[in-house]
N, C-alpha and C. Protein backbone atom coordinates (compact mmCIF):
# COMPACT_ATOMS: atom_id res chain seq x y z
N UNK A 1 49.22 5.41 114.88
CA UNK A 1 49.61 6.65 115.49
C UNK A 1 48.54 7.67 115.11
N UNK A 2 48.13 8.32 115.87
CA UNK A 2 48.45 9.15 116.80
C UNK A 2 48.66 8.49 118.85
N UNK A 3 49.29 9.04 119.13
CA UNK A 3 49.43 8.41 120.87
C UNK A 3 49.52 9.28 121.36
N UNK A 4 48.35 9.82 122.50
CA UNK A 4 48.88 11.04 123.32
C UNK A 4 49.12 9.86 124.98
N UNK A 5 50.34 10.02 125.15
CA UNK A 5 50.29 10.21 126.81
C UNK A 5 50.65 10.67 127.65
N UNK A 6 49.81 10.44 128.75
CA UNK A 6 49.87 11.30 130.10
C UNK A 6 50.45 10.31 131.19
N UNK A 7 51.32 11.35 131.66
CA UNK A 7 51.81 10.88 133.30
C UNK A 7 51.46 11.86 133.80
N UNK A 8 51.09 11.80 135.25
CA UNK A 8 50.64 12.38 136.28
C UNK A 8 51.29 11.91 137.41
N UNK A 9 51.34 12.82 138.33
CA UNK A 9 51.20 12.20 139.79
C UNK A 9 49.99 11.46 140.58
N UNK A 10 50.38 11.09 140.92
CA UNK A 10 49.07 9.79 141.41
C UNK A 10 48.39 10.61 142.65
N UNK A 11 48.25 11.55 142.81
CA UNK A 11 47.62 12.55 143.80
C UNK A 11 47.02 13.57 142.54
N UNK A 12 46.64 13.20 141.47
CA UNK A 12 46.07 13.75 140.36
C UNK A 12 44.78 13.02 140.31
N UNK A 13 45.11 11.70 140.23
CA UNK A 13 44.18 10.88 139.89
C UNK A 13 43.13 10.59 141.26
N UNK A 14 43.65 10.99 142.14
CA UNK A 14 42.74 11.04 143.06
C UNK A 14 41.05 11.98 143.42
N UNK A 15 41.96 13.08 142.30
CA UNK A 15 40.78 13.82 142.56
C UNK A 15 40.21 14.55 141.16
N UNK A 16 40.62 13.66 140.37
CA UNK A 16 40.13 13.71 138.39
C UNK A 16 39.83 12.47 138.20
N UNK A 17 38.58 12.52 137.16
CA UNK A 17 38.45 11.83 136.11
C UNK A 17 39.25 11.34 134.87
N UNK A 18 40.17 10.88 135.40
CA UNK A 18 41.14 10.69 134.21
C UNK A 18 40.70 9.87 133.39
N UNK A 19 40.00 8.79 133.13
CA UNK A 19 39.09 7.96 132.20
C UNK A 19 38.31 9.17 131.18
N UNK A 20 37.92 10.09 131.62
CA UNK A 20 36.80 10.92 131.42
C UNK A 20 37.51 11.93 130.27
N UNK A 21 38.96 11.96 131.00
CA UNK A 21 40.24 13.33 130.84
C UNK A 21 40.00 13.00 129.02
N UNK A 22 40.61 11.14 129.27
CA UNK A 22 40.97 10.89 128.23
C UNK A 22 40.24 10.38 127.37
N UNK A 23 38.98 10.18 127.11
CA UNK A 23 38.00 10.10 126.37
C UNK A 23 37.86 11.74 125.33
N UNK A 24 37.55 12.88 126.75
CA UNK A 24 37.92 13.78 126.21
C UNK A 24 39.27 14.32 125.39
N UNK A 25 40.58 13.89 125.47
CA UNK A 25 41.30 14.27 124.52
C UNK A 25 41.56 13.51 123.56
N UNK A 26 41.08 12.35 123.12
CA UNK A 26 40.61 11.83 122.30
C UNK A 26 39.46 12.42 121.43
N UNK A 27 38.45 12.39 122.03
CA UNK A 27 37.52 13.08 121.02
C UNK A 27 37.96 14.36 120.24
N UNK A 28 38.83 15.18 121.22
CA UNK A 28 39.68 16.65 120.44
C UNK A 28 40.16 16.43 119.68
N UNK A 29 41.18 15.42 119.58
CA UNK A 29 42.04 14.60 118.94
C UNK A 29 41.31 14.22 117.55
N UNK A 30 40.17 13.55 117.77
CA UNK A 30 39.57 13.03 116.16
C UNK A 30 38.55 14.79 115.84
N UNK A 31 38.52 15.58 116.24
CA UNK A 31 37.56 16.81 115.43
C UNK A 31 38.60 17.74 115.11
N UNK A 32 40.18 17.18 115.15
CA UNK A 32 40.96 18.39 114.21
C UNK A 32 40.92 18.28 112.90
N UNK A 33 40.59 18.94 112.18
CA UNK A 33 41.26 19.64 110.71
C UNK A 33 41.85 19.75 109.74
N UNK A 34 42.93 19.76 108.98
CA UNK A 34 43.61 20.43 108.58
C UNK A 34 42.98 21.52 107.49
N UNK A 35 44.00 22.22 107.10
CA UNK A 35 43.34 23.69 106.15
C UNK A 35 42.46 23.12 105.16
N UNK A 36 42.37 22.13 104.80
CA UNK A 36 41.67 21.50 103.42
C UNK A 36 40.35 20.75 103.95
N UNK A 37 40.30 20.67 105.46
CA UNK A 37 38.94 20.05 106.21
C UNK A 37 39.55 18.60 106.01
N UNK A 38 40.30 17.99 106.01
CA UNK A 38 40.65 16.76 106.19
C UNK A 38 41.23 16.28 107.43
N UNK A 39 40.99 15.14 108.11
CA UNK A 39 40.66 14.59 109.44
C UNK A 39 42.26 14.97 109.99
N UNK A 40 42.86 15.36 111.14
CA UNK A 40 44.27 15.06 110.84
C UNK A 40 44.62 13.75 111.44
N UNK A 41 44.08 13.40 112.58
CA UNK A 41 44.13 11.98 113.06
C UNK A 41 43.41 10.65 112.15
N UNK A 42 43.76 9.71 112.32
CA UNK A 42 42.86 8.66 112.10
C UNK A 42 42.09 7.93 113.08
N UNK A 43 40.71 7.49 112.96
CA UNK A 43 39.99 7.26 113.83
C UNK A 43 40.73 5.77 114.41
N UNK A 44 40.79 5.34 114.04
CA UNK A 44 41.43 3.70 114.37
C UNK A 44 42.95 3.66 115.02
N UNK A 45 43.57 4.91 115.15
CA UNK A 45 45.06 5.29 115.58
C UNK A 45 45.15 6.24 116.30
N UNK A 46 43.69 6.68 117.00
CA UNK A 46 43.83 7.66 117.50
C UNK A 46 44.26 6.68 119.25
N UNK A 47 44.92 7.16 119.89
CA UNK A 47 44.89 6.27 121.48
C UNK A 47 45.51 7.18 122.68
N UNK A 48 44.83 7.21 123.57
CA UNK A 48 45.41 8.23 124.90
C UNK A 48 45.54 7.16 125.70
N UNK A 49 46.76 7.30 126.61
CA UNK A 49 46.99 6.23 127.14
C UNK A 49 47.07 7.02 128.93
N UNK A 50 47.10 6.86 129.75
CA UNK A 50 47.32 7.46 131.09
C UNK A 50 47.83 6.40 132.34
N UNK A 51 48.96 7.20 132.27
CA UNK A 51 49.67 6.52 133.47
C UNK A 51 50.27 7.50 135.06
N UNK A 52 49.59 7.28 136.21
CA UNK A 52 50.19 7.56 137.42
C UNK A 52 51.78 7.25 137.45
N UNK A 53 52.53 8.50 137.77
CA UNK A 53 54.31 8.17 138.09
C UNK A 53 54.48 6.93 139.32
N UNK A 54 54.66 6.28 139.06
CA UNK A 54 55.06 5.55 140.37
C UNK A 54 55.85 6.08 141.52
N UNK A 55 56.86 6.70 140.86
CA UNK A 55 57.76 7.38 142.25
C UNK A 55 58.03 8.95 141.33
N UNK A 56 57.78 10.13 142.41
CA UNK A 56 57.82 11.42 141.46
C UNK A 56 58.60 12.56 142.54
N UNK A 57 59.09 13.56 142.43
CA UNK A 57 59.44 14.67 143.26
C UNK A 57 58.68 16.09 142.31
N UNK A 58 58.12 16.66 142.83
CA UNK A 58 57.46 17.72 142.54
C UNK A 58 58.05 19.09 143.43
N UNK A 59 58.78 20.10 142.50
CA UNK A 59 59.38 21.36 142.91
C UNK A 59 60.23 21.12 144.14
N UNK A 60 59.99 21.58 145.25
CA UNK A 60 61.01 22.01 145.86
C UNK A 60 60.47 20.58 146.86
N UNK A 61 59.10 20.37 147.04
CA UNK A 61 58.70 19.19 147.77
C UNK A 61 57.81 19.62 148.74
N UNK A 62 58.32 20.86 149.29
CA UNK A 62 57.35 21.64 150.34
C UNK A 62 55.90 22.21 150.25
N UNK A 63 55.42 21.50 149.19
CA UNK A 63 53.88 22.05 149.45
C UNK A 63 52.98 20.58 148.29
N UNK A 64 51.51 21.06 148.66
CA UNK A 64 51.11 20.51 147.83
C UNK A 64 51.00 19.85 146.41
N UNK A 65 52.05 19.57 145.42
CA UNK A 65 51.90 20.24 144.23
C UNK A 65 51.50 18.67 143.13
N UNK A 66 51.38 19.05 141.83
CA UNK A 66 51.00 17.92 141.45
C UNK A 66 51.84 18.71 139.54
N UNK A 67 51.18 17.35 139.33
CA UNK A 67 51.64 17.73 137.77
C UNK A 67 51.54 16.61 136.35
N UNK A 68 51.52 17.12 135.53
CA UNK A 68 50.78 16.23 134.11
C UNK A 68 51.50 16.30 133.07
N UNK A 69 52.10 15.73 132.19
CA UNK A 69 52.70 15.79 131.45
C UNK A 69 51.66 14.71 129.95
N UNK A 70 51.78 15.65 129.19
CA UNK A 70 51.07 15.25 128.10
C UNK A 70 52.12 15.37 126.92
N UNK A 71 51.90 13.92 126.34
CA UNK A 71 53.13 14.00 124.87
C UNK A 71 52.15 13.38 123.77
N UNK A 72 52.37 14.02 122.77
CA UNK A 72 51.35 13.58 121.74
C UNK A 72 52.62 12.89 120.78
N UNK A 73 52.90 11.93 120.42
CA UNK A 73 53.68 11.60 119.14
C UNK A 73 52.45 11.20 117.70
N UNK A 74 53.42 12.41 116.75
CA UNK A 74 52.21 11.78 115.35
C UNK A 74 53.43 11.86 114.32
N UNK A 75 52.84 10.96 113.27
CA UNK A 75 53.52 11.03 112.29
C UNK A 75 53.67 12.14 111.38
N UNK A 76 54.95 12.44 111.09
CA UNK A 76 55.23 13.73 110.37
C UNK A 76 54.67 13.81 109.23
N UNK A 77 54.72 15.39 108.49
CA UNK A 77 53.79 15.52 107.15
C UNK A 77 52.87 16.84 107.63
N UNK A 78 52.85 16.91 109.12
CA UNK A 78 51.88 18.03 108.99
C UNK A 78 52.06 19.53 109.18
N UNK A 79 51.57 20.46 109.06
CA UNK A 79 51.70 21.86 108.83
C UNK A 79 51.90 22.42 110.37
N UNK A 80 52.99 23.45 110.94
CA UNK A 80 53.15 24.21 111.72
C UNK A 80 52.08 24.78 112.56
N UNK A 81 51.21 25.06 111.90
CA UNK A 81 49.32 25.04 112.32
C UNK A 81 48.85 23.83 112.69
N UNK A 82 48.86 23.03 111.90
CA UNK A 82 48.39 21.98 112.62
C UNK A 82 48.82 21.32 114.01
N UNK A 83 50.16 21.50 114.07
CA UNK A 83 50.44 21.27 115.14
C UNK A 83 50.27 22.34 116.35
N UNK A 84 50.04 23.80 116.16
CA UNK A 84 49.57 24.68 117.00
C UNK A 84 48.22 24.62 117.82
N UNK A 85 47.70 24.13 116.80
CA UNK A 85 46.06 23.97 116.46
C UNK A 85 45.80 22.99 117.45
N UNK A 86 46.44 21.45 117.47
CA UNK A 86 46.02 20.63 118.10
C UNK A 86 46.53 20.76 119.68
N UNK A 87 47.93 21.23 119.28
CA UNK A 87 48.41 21.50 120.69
C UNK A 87 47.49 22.65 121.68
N UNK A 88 47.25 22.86 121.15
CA UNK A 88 46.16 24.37 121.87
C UNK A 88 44.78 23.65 122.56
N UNK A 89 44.57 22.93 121.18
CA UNK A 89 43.33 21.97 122.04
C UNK A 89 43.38 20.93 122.63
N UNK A 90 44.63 20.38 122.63
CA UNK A 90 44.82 19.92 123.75
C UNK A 90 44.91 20.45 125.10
N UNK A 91 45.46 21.47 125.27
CA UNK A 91 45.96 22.56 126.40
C UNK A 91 44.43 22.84 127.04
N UNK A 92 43.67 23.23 126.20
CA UNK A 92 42.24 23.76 126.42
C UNK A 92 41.56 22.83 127.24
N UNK A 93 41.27 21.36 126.50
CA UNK A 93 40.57 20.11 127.10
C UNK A 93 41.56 19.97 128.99
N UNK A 94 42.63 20.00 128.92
CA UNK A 94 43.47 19.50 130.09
C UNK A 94 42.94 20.86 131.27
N UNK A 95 43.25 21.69 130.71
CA UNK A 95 42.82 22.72 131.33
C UNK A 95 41.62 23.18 131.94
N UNK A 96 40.33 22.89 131.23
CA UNK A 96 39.22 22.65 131.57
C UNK A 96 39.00 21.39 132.34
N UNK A 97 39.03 20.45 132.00
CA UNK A 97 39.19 19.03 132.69
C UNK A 97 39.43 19.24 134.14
N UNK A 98 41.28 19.74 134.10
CA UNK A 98 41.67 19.82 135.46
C UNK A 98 41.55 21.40 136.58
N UNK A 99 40.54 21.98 135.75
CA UNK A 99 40.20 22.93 136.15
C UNK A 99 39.79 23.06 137.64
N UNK A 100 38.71 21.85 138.21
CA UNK A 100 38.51 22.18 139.53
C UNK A 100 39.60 21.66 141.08
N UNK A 101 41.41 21.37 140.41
CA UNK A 101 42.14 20.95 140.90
C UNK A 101 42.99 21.79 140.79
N UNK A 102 43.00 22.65 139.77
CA UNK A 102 43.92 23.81 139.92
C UNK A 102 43.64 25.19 140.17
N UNK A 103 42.34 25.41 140.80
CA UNK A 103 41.45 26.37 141.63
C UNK A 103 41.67 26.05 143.20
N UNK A 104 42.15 24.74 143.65
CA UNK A 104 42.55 24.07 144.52
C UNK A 104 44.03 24.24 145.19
N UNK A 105 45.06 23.88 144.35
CA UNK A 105 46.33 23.73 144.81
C UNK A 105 47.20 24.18 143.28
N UNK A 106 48.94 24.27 143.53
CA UNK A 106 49.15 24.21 142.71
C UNK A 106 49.50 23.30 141.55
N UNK A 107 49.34 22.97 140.26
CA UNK A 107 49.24 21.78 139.37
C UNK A 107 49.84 22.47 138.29
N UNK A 108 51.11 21.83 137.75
CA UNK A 108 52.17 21.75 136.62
C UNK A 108 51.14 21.30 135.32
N UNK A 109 51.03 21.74 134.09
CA UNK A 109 50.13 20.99 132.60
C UNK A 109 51.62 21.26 131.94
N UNK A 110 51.91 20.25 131.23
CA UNK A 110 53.01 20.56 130.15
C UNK A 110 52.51 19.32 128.63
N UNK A 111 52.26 20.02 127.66
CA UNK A 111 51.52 19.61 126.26
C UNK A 111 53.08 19.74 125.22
N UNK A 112 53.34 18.30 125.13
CA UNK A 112 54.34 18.74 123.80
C UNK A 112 54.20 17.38 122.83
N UNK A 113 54.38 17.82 121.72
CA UNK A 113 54.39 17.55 120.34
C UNK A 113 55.54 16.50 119.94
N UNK A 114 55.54 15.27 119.24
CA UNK A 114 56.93 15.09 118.86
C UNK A 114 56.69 14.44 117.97
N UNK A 115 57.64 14.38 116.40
CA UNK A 115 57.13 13.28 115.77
C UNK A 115 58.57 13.29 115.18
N UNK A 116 58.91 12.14 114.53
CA UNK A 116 60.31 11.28 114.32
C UNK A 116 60.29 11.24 113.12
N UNK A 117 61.67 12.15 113.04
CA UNK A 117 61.96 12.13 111.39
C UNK A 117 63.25 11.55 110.76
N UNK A 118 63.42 10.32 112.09
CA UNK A 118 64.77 9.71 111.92
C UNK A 118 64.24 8.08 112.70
N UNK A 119 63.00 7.62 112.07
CA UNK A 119 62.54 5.94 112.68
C UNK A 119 63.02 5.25 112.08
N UNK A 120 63.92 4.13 112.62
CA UNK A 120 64.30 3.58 111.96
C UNK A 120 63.59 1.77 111.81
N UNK A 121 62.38 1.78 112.46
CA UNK A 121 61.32 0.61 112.42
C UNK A 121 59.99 1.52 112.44
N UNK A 122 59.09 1.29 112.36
CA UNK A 122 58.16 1.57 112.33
C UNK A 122 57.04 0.17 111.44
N UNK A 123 56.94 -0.78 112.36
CA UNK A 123 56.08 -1.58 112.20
C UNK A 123 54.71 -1.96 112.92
N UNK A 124 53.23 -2.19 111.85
CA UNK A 124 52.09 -1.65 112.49
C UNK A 124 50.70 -3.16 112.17
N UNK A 125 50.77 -3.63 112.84
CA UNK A 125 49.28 -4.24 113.13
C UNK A 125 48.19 -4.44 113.99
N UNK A 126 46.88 -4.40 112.68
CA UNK A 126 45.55 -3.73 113.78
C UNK A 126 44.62 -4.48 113.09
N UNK A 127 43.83 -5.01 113.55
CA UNK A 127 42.27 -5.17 112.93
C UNK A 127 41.51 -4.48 113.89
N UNK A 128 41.83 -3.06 114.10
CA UNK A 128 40.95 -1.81 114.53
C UNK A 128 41.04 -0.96 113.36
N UNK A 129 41.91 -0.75 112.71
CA UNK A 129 41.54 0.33 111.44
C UNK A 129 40.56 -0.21 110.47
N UNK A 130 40.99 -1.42 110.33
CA UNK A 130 39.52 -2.00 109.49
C UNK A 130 37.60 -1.39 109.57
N UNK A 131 37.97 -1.32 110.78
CA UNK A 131 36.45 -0.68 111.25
C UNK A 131 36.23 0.77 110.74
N UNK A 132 37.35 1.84 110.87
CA UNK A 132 36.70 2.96 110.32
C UNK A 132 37.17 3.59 109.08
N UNK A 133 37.76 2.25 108.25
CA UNK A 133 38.11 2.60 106.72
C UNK A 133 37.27 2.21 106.07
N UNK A 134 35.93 1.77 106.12
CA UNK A 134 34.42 1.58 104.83
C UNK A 134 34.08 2.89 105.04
């Protein structure tokens, strides 16, 4: 963990780089912080995943519209800032990203946060963290 994902409408992806989106919120993702300069993600757990809605209704239906939904789940422990912090840069990257689509038509961004302070599994294997723990 960390997992950000995105659903979109598939009239999103038509006219974004979503490969590109999510490279970029990934990289945001590994240059946060916390107050002490310590990483808040881990490089090996960091993962954006992006998926087109298969079947979607957008507002009233009568016009163009589109929309993105971004959920970051991380494991708890971190500071009220931190989670401002990342959420913001997330908002920023999506925003810029989908910038020349929402100069266009209208397009829904919704960025939220969640992390579980009631899991009752949480089981984890990787020989990807191996790589950026030397």
């Amino acid at each position: 963990m960390p997992h950000l994902v995105l659903l979109y409408t598939p009239d999103v992806e038509a006219e974004a780089d979503i490969t590109g989106l999510c490279r970029a919120l990934a990289d945001t993702m590994l240059e946060q912080r916390d107050a002490d300069g310590k990483a808040v993600f881990p490089t090996g757990g960091t993962r954006v995943l992006a998926y087109p809605a298969a079947h979607c209704a957008v507002a009233d239906g009568k016009g163009d519209y589109g929309f993105l939904y971004a959920n970051l789940r991380m494991g708890t422990g971190r500071s009220t800032e931190v989670h401002k912090a990342v959420g913001d840069s997330l908002l920023a990257v999506l925003k810029t990203h989908l910038d020349p689509l929402l100069q266009k038509r209208p397009i829904g961004i919704t960025v939220q946060i969640d992390h579980s302070n009631s899991q009752v599994y949480d089981a984890k294997h990787s020989t990807l963290h191996p790589l950026f723990n030397r």
